[in-house]
N, C-alpha and C. Protein backbone atom coordinates (compact mmCIF):
# COMPACT_ATOMS: atom_id res chain seq x y z
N UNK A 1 16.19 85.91 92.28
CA UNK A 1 15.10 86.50 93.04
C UNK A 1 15.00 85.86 94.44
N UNK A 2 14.98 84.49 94.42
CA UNK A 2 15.00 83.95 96.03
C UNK A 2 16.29 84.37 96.58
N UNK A 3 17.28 84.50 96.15
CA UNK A 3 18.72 85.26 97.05
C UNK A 3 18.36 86.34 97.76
N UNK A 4 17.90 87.64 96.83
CA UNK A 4 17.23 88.94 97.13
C UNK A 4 16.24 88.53 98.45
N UNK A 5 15.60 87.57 98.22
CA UNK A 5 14.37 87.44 99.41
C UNK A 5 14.90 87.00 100.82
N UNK A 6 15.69 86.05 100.72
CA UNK A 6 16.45 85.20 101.42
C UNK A 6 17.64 86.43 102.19
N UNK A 7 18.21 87.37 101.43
CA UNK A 7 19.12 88.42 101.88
C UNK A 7 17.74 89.11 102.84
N UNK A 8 17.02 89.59 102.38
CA UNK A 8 16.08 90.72 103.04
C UNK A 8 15.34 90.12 104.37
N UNK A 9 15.18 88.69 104.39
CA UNK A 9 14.89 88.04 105.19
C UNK A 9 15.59 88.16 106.56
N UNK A 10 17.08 87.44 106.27
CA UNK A 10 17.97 87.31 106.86
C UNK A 10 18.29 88.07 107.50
N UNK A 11 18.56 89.73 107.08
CA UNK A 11 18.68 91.15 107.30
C UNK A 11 17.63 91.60 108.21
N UNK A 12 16.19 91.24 108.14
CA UNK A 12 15.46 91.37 109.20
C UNK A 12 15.71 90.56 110.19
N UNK A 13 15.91 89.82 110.16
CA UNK A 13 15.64 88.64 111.11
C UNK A 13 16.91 89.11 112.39
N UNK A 14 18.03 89.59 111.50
CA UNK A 14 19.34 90.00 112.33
C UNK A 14 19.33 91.10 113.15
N UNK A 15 18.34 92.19 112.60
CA UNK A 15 18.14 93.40 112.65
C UNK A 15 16.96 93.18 114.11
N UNK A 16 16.01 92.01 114.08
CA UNK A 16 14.95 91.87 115.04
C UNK A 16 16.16 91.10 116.34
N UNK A 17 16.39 90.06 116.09
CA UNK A 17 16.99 89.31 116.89
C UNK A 17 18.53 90.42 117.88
N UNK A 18 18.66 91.55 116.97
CA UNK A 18 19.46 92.05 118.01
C UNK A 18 18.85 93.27 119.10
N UNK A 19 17.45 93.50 118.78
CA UNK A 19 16.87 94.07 119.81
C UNK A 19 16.77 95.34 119.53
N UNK A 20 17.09 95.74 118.31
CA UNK A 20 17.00 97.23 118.08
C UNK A 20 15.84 98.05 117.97
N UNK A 21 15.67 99.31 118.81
CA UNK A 21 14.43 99.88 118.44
C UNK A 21 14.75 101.45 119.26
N UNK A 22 13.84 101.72 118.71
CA UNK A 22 13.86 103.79 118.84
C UNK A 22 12.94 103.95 119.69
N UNK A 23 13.33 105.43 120.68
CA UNK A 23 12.42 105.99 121.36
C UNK A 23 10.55 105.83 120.74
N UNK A 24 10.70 105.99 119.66
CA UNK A 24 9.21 105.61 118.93
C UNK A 24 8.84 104.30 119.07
N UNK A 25 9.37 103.40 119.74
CA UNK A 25 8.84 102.13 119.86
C UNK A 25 8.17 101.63 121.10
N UNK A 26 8.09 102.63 122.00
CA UNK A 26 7.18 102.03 123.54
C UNK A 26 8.22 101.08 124.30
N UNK A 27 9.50 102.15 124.16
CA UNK A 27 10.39 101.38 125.04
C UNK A 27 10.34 101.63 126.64
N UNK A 28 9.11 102.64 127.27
CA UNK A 28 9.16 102.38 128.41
C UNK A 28 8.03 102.34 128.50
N UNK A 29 7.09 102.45 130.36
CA UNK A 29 6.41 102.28 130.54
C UNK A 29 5.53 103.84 131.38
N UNK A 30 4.34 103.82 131.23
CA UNK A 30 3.68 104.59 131.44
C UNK A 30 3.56 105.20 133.41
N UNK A 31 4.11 103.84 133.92
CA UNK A 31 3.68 103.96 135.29
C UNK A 31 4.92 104.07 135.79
N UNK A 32 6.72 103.87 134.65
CA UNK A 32 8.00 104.34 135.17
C UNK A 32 7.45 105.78 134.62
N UNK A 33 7.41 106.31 134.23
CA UNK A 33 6.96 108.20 133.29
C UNK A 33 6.65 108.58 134.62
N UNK A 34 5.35 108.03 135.37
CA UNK A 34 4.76 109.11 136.55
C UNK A 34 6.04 108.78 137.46
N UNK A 35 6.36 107.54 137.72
CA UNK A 35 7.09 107.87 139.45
C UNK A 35 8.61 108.66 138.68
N UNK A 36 8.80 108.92 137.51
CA UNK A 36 9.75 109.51 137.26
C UNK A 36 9.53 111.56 137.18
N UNK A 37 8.55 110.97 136.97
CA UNK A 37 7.89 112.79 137.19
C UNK A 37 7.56 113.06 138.62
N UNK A 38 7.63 112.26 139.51
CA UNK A 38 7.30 112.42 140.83
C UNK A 38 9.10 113.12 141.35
N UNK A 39 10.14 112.23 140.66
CA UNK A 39 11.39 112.18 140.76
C UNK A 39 11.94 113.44 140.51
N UNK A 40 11.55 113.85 139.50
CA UNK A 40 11.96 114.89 138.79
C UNK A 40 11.66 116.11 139.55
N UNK A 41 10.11 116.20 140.03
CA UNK A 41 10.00 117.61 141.17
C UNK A 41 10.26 117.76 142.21
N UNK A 42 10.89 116.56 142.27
CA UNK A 42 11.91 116.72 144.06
C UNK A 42 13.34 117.46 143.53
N UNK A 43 14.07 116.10 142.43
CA UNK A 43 15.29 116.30 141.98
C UNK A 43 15.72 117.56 141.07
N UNK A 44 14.93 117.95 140.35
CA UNK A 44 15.43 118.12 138.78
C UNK A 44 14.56 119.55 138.78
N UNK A 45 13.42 119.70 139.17
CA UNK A 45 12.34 121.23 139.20
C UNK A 45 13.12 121.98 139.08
N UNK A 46 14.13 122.26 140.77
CA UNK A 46 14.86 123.16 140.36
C UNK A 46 15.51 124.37 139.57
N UNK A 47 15.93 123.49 138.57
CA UNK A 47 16.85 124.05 137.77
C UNK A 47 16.38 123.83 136.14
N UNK A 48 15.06 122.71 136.06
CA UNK A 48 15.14 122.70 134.92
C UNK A 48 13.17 123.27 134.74
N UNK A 49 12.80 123.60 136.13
CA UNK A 49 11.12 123.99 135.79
C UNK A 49 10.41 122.48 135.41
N UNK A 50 9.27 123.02 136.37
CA UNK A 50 8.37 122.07 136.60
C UNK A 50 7.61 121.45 135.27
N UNK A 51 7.82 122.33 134.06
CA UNK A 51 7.35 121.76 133.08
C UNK A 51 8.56 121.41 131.64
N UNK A 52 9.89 121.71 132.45
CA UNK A 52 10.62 121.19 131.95
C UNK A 52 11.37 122.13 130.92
N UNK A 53 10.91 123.18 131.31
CA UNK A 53 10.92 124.92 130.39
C UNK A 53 12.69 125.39 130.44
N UNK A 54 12.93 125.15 131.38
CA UNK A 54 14.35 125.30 131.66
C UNK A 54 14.63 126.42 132.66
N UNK A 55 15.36 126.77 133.92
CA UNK A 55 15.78 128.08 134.38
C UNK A 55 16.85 128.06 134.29
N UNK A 56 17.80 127.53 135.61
CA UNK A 56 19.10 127.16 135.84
C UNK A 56 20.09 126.53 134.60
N UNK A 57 19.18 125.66 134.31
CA UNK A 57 19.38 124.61 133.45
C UNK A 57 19.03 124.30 132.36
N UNK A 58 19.16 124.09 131.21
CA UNK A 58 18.22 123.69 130.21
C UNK A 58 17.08 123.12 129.96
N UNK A 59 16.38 123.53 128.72
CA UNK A 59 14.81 123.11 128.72
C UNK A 59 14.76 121.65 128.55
N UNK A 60 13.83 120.63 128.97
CA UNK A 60 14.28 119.39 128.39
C UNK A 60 13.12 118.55 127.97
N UNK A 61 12.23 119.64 127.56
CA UNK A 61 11.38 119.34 126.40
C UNK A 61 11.23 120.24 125.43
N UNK A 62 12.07 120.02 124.58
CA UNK A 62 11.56 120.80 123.65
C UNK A 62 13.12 119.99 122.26
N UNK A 63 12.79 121.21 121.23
CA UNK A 63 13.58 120.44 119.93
C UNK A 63 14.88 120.66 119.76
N UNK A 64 15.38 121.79 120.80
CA UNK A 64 16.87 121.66 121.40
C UNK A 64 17.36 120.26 121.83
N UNK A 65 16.75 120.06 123.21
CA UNK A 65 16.67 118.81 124.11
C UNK A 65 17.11 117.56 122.68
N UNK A 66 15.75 117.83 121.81
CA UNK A 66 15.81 116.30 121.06
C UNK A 66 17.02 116.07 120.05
N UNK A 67 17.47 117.61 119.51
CA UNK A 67 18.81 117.38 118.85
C UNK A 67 19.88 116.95 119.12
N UNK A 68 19.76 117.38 120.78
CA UNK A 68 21.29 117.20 121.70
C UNK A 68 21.26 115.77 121.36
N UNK A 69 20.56 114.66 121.36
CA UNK A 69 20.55 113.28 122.05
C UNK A 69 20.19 112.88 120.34
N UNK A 70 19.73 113.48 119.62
CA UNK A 70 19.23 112.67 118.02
C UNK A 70 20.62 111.83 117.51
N UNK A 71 20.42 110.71 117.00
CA UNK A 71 21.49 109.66 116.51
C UNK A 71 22.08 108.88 117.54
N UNK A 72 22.09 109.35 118.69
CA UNK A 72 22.50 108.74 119.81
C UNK A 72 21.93 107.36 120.50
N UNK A 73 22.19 106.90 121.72
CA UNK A 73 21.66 105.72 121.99
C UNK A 73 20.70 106.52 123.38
N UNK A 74 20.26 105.84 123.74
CA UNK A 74 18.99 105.68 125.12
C UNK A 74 20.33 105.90 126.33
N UNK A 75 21.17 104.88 126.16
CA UNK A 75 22.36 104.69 126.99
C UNK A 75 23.08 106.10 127.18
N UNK A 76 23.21 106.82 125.77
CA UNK A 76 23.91 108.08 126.32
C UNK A 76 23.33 109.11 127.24
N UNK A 77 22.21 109.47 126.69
CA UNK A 77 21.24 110.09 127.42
C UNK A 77 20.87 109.40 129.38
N UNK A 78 20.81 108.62 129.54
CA UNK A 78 21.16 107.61 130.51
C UNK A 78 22.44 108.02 131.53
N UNK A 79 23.26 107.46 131.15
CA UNK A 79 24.85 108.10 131.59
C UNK A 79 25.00 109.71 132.06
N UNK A 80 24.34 110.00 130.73
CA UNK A 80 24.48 111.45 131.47
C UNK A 80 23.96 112.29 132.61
N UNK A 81 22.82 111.50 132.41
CA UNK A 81 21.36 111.71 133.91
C UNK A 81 22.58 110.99 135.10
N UNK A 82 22.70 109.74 135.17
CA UNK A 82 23.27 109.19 135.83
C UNK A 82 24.14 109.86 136.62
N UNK A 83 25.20 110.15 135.57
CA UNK A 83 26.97 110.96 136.46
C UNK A 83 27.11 112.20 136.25
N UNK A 84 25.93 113.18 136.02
CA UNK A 84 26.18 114.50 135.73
C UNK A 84 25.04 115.16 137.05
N UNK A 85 23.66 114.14 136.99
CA UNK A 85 22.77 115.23 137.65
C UNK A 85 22.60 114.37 139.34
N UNK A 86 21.95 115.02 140.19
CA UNK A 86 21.47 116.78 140.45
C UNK A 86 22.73 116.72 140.09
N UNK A 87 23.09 118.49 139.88
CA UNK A 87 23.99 119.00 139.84
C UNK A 87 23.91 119.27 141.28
N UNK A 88 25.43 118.96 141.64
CA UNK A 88 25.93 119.01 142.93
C UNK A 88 25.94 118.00 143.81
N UNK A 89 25.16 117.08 143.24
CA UNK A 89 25.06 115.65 143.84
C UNK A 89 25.16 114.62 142.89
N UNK A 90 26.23 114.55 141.83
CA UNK A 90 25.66 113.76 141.00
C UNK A 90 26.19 112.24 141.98
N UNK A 91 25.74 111.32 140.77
CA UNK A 91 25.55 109.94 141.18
C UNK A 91 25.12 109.45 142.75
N UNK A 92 24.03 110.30 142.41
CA UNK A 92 23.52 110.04 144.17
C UNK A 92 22.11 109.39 143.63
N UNK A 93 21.82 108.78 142.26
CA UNK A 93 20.53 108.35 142.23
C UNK A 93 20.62 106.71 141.77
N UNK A 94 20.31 106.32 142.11
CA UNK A 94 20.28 104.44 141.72
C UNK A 94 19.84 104.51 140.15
N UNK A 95 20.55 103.74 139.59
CA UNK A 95 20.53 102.91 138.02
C UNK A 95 18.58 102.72 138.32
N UNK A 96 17.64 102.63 138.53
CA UNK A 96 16.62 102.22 138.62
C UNK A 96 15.64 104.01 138.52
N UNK A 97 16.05 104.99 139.55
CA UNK A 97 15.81 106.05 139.96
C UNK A 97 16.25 106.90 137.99
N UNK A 98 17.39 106.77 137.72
CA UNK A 98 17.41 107.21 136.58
C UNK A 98 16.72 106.51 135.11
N UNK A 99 16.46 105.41 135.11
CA UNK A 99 15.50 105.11 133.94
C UNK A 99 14.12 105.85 134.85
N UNK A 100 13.47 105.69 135.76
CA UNK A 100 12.39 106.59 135.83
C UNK A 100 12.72 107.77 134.60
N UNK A 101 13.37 108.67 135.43
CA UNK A 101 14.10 110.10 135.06
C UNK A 101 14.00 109.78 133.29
N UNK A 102 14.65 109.16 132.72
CA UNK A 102 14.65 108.82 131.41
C UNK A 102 13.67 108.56 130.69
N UNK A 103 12.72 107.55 131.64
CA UNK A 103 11.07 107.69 130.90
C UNK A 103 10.31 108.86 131.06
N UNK A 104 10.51 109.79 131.98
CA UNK A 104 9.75 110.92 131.94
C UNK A 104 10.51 111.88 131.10
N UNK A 105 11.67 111.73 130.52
CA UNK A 105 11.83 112.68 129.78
C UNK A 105 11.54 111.98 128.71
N UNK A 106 11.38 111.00 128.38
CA UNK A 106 10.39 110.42 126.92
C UNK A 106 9.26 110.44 126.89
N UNK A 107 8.68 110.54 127.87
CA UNK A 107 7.17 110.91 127.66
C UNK A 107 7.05 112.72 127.59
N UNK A 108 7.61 113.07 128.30
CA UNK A 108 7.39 114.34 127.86
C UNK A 108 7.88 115.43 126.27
N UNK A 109 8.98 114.76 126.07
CA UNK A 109 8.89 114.63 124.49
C UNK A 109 8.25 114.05 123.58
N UNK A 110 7.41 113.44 123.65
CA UNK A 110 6.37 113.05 123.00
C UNK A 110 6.34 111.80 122.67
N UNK A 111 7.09 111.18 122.72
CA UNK A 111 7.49 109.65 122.39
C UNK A 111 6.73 108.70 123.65
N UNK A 112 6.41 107.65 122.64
CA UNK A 112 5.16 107.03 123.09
C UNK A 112 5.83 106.06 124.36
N UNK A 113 4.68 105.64 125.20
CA UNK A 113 4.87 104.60 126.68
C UNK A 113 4.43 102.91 125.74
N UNK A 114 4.79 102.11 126.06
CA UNK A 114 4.37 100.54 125.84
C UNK A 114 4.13 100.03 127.06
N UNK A 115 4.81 98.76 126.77
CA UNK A 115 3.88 97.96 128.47
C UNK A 115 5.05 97.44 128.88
N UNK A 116 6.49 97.39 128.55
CA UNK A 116 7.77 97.37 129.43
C UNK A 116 8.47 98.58 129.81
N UNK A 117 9.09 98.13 131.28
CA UNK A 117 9.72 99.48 131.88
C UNK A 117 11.34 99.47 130.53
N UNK A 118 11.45 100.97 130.78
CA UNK A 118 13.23 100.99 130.09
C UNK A 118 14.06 100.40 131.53
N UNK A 119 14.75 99.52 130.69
CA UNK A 119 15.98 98.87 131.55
C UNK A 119 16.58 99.96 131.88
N UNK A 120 17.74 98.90 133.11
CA UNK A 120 18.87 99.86 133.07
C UNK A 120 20.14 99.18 133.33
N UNK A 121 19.85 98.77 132.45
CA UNK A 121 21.21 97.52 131.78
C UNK A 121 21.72 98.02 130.54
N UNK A 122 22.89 98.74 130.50
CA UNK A 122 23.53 99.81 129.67
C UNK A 122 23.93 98.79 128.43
N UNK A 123 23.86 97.75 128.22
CA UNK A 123 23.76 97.03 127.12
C UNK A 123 22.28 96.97 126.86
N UNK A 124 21.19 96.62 127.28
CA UNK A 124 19.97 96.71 126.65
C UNK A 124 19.35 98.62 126.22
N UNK A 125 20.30 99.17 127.03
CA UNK A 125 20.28 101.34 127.00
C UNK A 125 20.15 101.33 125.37
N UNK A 126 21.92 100.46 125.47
CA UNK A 126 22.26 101.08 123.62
C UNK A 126 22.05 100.53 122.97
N UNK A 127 20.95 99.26 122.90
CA UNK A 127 20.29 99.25 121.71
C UNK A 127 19.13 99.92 121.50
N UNK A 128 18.92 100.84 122.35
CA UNK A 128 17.51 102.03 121.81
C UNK A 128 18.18 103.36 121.49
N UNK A 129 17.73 103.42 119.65
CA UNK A 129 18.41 104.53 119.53
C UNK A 129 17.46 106.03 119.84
N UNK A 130 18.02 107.21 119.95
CA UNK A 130 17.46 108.12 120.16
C UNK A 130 17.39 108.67 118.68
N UNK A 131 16.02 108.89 118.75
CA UNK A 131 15.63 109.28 117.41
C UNK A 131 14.66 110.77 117.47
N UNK A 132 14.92 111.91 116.96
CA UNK A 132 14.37 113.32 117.34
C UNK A 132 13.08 113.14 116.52
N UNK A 133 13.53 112.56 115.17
CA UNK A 133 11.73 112.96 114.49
C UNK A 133 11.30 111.33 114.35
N UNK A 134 9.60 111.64 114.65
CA UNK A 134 9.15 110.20 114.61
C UNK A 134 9.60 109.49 112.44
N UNK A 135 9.79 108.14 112.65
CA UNK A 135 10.33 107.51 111.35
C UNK A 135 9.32 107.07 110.35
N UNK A 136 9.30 107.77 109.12
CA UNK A 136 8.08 107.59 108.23
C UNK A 136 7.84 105.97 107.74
N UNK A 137 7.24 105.64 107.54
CA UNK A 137 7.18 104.43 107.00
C UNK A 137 6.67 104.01 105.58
């Protein structure tokens, strides 16, 4: 019985100490969400609508959006903002400019704000996994 405890222990402890956690965990911040929504209706309106409905481009709130990226890391979703968008300009936005972009598309999917910004240190990206439905407990 103390092995069992001592395993489950250990297993957390490994599981905490490597930093892992899901869009459901308040991995960004509330005040990167707005200047990223400020970002977004200069950059991104365009093509994807001001409420994110989709024209040009795909919708990127909604349960399409969350499948594309479900199982995935923070980092992929990341990368892709990064070296794909604007379209026609990509990588014209600073590593800083796209976690905005990334927290406003987590807040607008529904996934909650905490009190740290999302990095954008593509090793701290992929340990947040993207998770579509919130995790029962």
């Amino acid at each position: 019985m103390k092995g069992a405890i001592g395993f489950f222990l250990t297993m957390g402890a490994v599981v905490y100490a490597g930093g892992s956690a899901s869009v459901w965990d308040g991995v960004y911040a509330a005040a990167q969400a707005t200047r990223g929504k400020a970002l977004f209706s200069q950059q991104c309106a365009a093509c994807h609508g001001e409420a994110l409905e989709g024209k040009n481009g795909p919708a990127l709130a909604s349960a399409n959006f969350k499948a594309d990226f479900d199982g995935l890391s923070a980092d992929d979703l990341f990368e892709y903002v990064q070296k794909s968008m604007p379209r026609g300009q990509a990588g014209t936005l600073t590593r800083e400019q796209t976690a905005d972009l990334v927290a406003f598309l987590f807040t607008s999917n529904g996934f909650p704000a905490g009190s740290k910004e999302l990095p954008s240190d593509a090793g701290a990206l992929k340990a947040i996994r993207f998770q579509a439905a919130k995790p029962s407990i």
